[in-house]
C-alpha atoms as a PDB file:
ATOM      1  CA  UNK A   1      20.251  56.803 -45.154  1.00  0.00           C
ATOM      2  CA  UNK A   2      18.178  55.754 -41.888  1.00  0.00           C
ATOM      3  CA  UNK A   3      19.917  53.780 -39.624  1.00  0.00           C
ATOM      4  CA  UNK A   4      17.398  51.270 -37.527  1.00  0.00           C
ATOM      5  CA  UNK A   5      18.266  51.265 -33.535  1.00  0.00           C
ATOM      6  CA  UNK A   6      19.440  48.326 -31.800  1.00  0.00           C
ATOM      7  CA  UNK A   7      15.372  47.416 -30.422  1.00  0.00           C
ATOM      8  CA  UNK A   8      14.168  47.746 -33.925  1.00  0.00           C
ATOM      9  CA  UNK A   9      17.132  45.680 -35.639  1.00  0.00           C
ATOM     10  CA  UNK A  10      16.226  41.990 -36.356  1.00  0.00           C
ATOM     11  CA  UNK A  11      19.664  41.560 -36.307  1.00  0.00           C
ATOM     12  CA  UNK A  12      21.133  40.317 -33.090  1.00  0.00           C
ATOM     13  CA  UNK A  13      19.784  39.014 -29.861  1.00  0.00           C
ATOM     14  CA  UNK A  14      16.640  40.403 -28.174  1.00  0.00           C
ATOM     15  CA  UNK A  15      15.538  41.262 -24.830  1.00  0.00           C
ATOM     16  CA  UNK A  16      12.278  39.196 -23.840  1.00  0.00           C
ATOM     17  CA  UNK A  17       9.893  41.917 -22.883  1.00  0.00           C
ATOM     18  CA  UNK A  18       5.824  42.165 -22.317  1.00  0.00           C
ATOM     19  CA  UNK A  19       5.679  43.925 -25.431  1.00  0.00           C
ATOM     20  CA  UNK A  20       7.181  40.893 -27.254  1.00  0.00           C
ATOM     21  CA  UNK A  21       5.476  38.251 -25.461  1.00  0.00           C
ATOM     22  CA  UNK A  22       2.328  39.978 -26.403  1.00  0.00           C
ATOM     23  CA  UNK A  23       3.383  40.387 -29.707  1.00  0.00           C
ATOM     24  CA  UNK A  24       3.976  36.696 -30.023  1.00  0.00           C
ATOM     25  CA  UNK A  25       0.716  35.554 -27.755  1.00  0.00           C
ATOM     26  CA  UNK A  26      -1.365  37.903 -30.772  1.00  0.00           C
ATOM     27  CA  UNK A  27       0.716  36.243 -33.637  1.00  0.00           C
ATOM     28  CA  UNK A  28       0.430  32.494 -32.389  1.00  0.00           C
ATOM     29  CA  UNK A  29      -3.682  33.750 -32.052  1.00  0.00           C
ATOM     30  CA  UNK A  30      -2.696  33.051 -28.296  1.00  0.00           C
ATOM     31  CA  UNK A  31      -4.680  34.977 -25.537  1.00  0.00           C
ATOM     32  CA  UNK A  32      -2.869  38.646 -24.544  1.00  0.00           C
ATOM     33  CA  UNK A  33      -4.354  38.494 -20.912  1.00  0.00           C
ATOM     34  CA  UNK A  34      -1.343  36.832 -19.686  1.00  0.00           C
ATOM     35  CA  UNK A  35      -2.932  34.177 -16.774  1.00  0.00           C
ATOM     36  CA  UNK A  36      -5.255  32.448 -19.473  1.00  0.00           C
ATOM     37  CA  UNK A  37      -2.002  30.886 -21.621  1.00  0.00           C
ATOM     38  CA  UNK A  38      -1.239  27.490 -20.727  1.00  0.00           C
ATOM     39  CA  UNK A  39       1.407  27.467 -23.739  1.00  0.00           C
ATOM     40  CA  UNK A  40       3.814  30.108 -25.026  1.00  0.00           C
ATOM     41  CA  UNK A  41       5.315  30.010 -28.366  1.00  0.00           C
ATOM     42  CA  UNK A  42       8.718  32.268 -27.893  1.00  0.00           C
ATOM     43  CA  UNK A  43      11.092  29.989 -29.896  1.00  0.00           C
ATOM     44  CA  UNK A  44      12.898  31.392 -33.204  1.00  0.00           C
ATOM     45  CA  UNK A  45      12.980  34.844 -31.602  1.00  0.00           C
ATOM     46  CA  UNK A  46      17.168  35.671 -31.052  1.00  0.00           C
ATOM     47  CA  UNK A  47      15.957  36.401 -27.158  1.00  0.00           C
ATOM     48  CA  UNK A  48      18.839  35.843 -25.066  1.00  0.00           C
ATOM     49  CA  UNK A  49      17.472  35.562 -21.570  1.00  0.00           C
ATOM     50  CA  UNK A  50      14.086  34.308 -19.710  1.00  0.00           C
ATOM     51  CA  UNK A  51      12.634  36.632 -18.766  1.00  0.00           C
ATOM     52  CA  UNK A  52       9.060  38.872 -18.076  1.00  0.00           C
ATOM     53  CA  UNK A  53       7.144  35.605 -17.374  1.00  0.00           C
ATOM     54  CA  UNK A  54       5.810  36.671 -13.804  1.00  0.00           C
ATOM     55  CA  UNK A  55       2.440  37.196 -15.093  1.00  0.00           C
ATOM     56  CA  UNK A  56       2.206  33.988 -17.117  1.00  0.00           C
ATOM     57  CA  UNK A  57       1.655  31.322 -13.928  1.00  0.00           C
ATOM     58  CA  UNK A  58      -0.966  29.423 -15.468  1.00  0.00           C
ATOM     59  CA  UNK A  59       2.128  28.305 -18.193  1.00  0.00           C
ATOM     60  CA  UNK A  60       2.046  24.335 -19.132  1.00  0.00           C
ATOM     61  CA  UNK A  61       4.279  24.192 -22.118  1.00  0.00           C
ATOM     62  CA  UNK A  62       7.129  26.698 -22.985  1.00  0.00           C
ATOM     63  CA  UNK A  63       8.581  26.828 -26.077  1.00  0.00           C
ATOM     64  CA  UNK A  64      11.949  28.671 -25.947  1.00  0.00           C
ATOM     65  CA  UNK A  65      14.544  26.440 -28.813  1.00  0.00           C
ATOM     66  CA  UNK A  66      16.569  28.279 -31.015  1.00  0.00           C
ATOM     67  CA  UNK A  67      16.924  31.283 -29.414  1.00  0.00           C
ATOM     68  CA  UNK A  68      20.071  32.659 -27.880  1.00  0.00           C
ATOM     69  CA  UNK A  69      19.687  31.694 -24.213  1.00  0.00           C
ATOM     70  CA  UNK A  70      22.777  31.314 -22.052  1.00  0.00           C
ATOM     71  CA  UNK A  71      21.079  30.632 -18.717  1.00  0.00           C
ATOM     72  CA  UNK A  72      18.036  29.272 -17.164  1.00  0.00           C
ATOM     73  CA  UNK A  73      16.315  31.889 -15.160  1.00  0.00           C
ATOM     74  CA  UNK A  74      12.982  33.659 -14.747  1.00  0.00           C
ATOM     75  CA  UNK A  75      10.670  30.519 -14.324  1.00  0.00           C
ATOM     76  CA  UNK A  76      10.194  31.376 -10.529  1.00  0.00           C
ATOM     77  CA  UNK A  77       6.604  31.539 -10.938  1.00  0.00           C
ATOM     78  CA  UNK A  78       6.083  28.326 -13.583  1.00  0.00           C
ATOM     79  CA  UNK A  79       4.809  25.744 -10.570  1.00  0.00           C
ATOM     80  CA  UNK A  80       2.328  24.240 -13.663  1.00  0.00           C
ATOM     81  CA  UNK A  81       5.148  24.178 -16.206  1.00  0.00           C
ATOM     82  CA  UNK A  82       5.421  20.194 -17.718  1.00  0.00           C
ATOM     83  CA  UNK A  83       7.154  21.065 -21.053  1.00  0.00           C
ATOM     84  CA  UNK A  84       9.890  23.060 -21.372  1.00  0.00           C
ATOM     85  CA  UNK A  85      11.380  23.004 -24.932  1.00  0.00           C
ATOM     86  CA  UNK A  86      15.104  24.684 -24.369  1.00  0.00           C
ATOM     87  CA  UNK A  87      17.240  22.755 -27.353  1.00  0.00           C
ATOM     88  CA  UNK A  88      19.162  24.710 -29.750  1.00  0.00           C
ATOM     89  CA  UNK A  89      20.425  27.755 -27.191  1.00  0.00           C
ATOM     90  CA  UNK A  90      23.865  28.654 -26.135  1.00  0.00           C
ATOM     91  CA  UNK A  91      23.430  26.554 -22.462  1.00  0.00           C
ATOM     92  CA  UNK A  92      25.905  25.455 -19.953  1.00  0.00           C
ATOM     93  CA  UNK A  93      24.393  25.046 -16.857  1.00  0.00           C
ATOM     94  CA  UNK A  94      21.272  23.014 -15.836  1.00  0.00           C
ATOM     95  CA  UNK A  95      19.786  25.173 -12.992  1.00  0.00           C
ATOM     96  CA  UNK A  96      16.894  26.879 -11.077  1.00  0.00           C
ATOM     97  CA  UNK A  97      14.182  24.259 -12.042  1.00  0.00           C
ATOM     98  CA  UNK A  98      13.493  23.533  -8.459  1.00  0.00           C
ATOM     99  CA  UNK A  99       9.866  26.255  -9.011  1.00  0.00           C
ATOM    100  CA  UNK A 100       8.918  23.795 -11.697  1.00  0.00           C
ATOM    101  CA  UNK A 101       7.488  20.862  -9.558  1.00  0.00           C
ATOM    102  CA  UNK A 102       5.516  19.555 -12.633  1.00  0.00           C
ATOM    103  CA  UNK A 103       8.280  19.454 -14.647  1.00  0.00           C
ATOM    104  CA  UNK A 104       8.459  16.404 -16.671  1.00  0.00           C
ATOM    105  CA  UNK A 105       9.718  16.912 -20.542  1.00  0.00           C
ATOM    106  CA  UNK A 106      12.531  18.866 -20.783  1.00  0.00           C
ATOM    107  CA  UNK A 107      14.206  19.037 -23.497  1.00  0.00           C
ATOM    108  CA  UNK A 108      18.369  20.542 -23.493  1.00  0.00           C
ATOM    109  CA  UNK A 109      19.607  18.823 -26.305  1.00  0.00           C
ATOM    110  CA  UNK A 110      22.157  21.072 -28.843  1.00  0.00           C
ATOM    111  CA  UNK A 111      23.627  23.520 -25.519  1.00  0.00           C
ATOM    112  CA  UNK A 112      26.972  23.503 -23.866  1.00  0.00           C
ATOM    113  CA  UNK A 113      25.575  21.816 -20.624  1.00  0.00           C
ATOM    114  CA  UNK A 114      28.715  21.215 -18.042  1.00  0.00           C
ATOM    115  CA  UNK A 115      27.424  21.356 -14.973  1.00  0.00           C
ATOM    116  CA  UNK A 116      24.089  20.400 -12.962  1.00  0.00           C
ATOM    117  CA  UNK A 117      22.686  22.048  -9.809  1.00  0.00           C
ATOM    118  CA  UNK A 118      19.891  23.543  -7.747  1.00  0.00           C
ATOM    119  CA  UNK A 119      17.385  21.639  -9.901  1.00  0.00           C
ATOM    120  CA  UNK A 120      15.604  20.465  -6.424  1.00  0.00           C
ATOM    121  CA  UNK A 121      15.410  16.900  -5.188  1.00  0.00           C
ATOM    122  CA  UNK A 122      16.157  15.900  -8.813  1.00  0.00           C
ATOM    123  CA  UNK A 123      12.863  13.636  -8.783  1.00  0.00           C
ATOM    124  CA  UNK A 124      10.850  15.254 -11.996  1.00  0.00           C
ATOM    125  CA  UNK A 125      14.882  14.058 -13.877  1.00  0.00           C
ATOM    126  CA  UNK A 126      13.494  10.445 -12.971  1.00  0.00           C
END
Protein backbone atom coordinates (compact mmCIF):
# COMPACT_ATOMS: atom_id res chain seq x y z
CA UNK A 1 0.00 0.00 0.00
CA UNK A 2 1.21 3.65 -1.14
CA UNK A 3 0.89 6.12 1.27
CA UNK A 4 0.26 9.83 -0.41
CA UNK A 5 2.59 12.69 1.34
CA UNK A 6 1.22 15.46 3.20
CA UNK A 7 1.51 18.07 -0.32
CA UNK A 8 -0.25 15.48 -2.32
CA UNK A 9 -3.08 14.64 0.38
CA UNK A 10 -6.42 16.49 -0.25
CA UNK A 11 -6.90 15.92 3.13
CA UNK A 12 -6.05 18.76 5.43
CA UNK A 13 -5.10 22.35 5.00
CA UNK A 14 -2.83 23.61 2.20
CA UNK A 15 -0.09 25.95 1.80
CA UNK A 16 -0.99 28.74 -0.90
CA UNK A 17 1.88 28.47 -3.29
CA UNK A 18 2.62 29.77 -7.12
CA UNK A 19 2.17 26.38 -8.17
CA UNK A 20 -1.42 26.38 -6.80
CA UNK A 21 -2.38 29.74 -7.75
CA UNK A 22 -1.40 28.78 -11.20
CA UNK A 23 -3.10 25.74 -10.98
CA UNK A 24 -6.27 27.52 -10.07
CA UNK A 25 -5.67 30.75 -12.58
CA UNK A 26 -5.49 27.56 -15.54
CA UNK A 27 -8.63 25.82 -14.00
CA UNK A 28 -10.87 29.06 -13.57
CA UNK A 29 -9.46 29.60 -17.61
CA UNK A 30 -7.83 32.65 -15.72
CA UNK A 31 -4.54 34.14 -17.23
CA UNK A 32 -1.10 32.29 -15.65
CA UNK A 33 1.02 35.55 -16.24
CA UNK A 34 0.27 36.72 -12.87
CA UNK A 35 -0.04 40.91 -13.44
CA UNK A 36 -2.92 40.43 -16.12
CA UNK A 37 -5.61 38.89 -13.29
CA UNK A 38 -7.84 41.39 -11.97
CA UNK A 39 -9.79 38.43 -10.10
CA UNK A 40 -8.56 35.28 -8.36
CA UNK A 41 -10.70 32.40 -7.66
CA UNK A 42 -8.78 30.59 -4.51
CA UNK A 43 -11.92 29.80 -2.42
CA UNK A 44 -12.86 25.98 -1.58
CA UNK A 45 -9.14 25.16 -1.51
CA UNK A 46 -8.36 24.05 2.57
CA UNK A 47 -5.39 26.92 2.21
CA UNK A 48 -4.73 28.14 5.54
CA UNK A 49 -2.80 31.33 5.04
CA UNK A 50 -2.53 34.34 2.33
CA UNK A 51 -0.03 34.06 0.89
CA UNK A 52 2.35 34.17 -2.66
CA UNK A 53 0.24 37.11 -3.99
CA UNK A 54 3.30 39.56 -4.59
CA UNK A 55 3.11 39.09 -8.20
CA UNK A 56 -0.65 39.48 -8.53
CA UNK A 57 -0.86 43.64 -8.04
CA UNK A 58 -3.17 44.23 -10.72
CA UNK A 59 -5.84 42.02 -8.23
CA UNK A 60 -9.58 43.65 -8.08
CA UNK A 61 -11.58 40.89 -6.59
CA UNK A 62 -10.24 38.03 -4.31
CA UNK A 63 -12.05 35.22 -3.62
CA UNK A 64 -10.66 33.40 -0.54
CA UNK A 65 -14.29 31.86 1.56
CA UNK A 66 -14.23 28.58 2.82
CA UNK A 67 -10.88 27.95 3.19
CA UNK A 68 -9.02 27.54 6.44
CA UNK A 69 -7.59 31.03 7.01
CA UNK A 70 -6.76 32.14 10.53
CA UNK A 71 -5.23 35.53 9.73
CA UNK A 72 -5.24 38.28 7.29
CA UNK A 73 -1.86 38.71 5.79
CA UNK A 74 -0.04 38.82 2.47
CA UNK A 75 -2.18 41.57 0.68
CA UNK A 76 0.79 44.10 0.99
CA UNK A 77 0.86 44.58 -2.60
CA UNK A 78 -3.27 44.57 -3.35
CA UNK A 79 -3.48 48.72 -3.61
CA UNK A 80 -6.40 47.85 -6.55
CA UNK A 81 -8.11 45.23 -4.40
CA UNK A 82 -12.22 46.34 -4.04
CA UNK A 83 -13.60 42.83 -3.22
CA UNK A 84 -12.32 40.73 -0.87
CA UNK A 85 -14.57 37.65 -0.23
CA UNK A 86 -13.07 36.17 3.31
CA UNK A 87 -16.50 34.48 4.91
CA UNK A 88 -16.46 31.01 6.01
CA UNK A 89 -12.56 30.87 7.48
CA UNK A 90 -11.38 30.30 10.95
CA UNK A 91 -10.85 34.47 11.60
CA UNK A 92 -10.35 36.43 14.68
CA UNK A 93 -8.76 39.42 13.97
CA UNK A 94 -9.62 42.18 11.41
CA UNK A 95 -6.12 43.47 10.39
CA UNK A 96 -3.47 44.66 7.84
CA UNK A 97 -6.01 46.13 5.28
CA UNK A 98 -4.42 49.49 5.52
CA UNK A 99 -2.39 48.36 1.58
CA UNK A 100 -5.91 47.98 0.32
CA UNK A 101 -6.92 51.71 -0.25
CA UNK A 102 -9.70 50.60 -2.71
CA UNK A 103 -11.12 48.42 -0.49
CA UNK A 104 -14.78 48.62 -0.44
CA UNK A 105 -16.74 45.03 -0.16
CA UNK A 106 -15.46 42.99 2.29
CA UNK A 107 -17.03 40.39 3.27
CA UNK A 108 -16.03 38.47 7.13
CA UNK A 109 -19.14 37.01 7.87
CA UNK A 110 -18.98 33.10 9.51
CA UNK A 111 -15.11 33.85 11.42
CA UNK A 112 -14.30 34.30 15.04
CA UNK A 113 -13.65 38.13 14.61
CA UNK A 114 -12.75 39.69 18.31
CA UNK A 115 -10.74 42.29 17.74
CA UNK A 116 -10.14 45.23 15.08
CA UNK A 117 -6.87 47.04 14.26
CA UNK A 118 -4.30 48.44 11.87
CA UNK A 119 -6.99 48.52 9.16
CA UNK A 120 -5.77 52.33 8.36
CA UNK A 121 -7.88 55.43 8.85
CA UNK A 122 -10.88 53.04 8.86
CA UNK A 123 -12.51 55.22 5.92
CA UNK A 124 -13.03 52.30 3.07
CA UNK A 125 -15.31 50.55 6.67
CA UNK A 126 -17.59 53.72 5.93
Amino acid sequence: MVRESAEESSFGPKKMTKKSIVDSCKKNKLYITPHLNDILYLHYSGYNAIESLEEYVGLKCLWLECNAISAISGLDNQSQLKCLYLQNNLITKIENLDSCKQLDTLNLSHNYINKIENCGNGKHFM
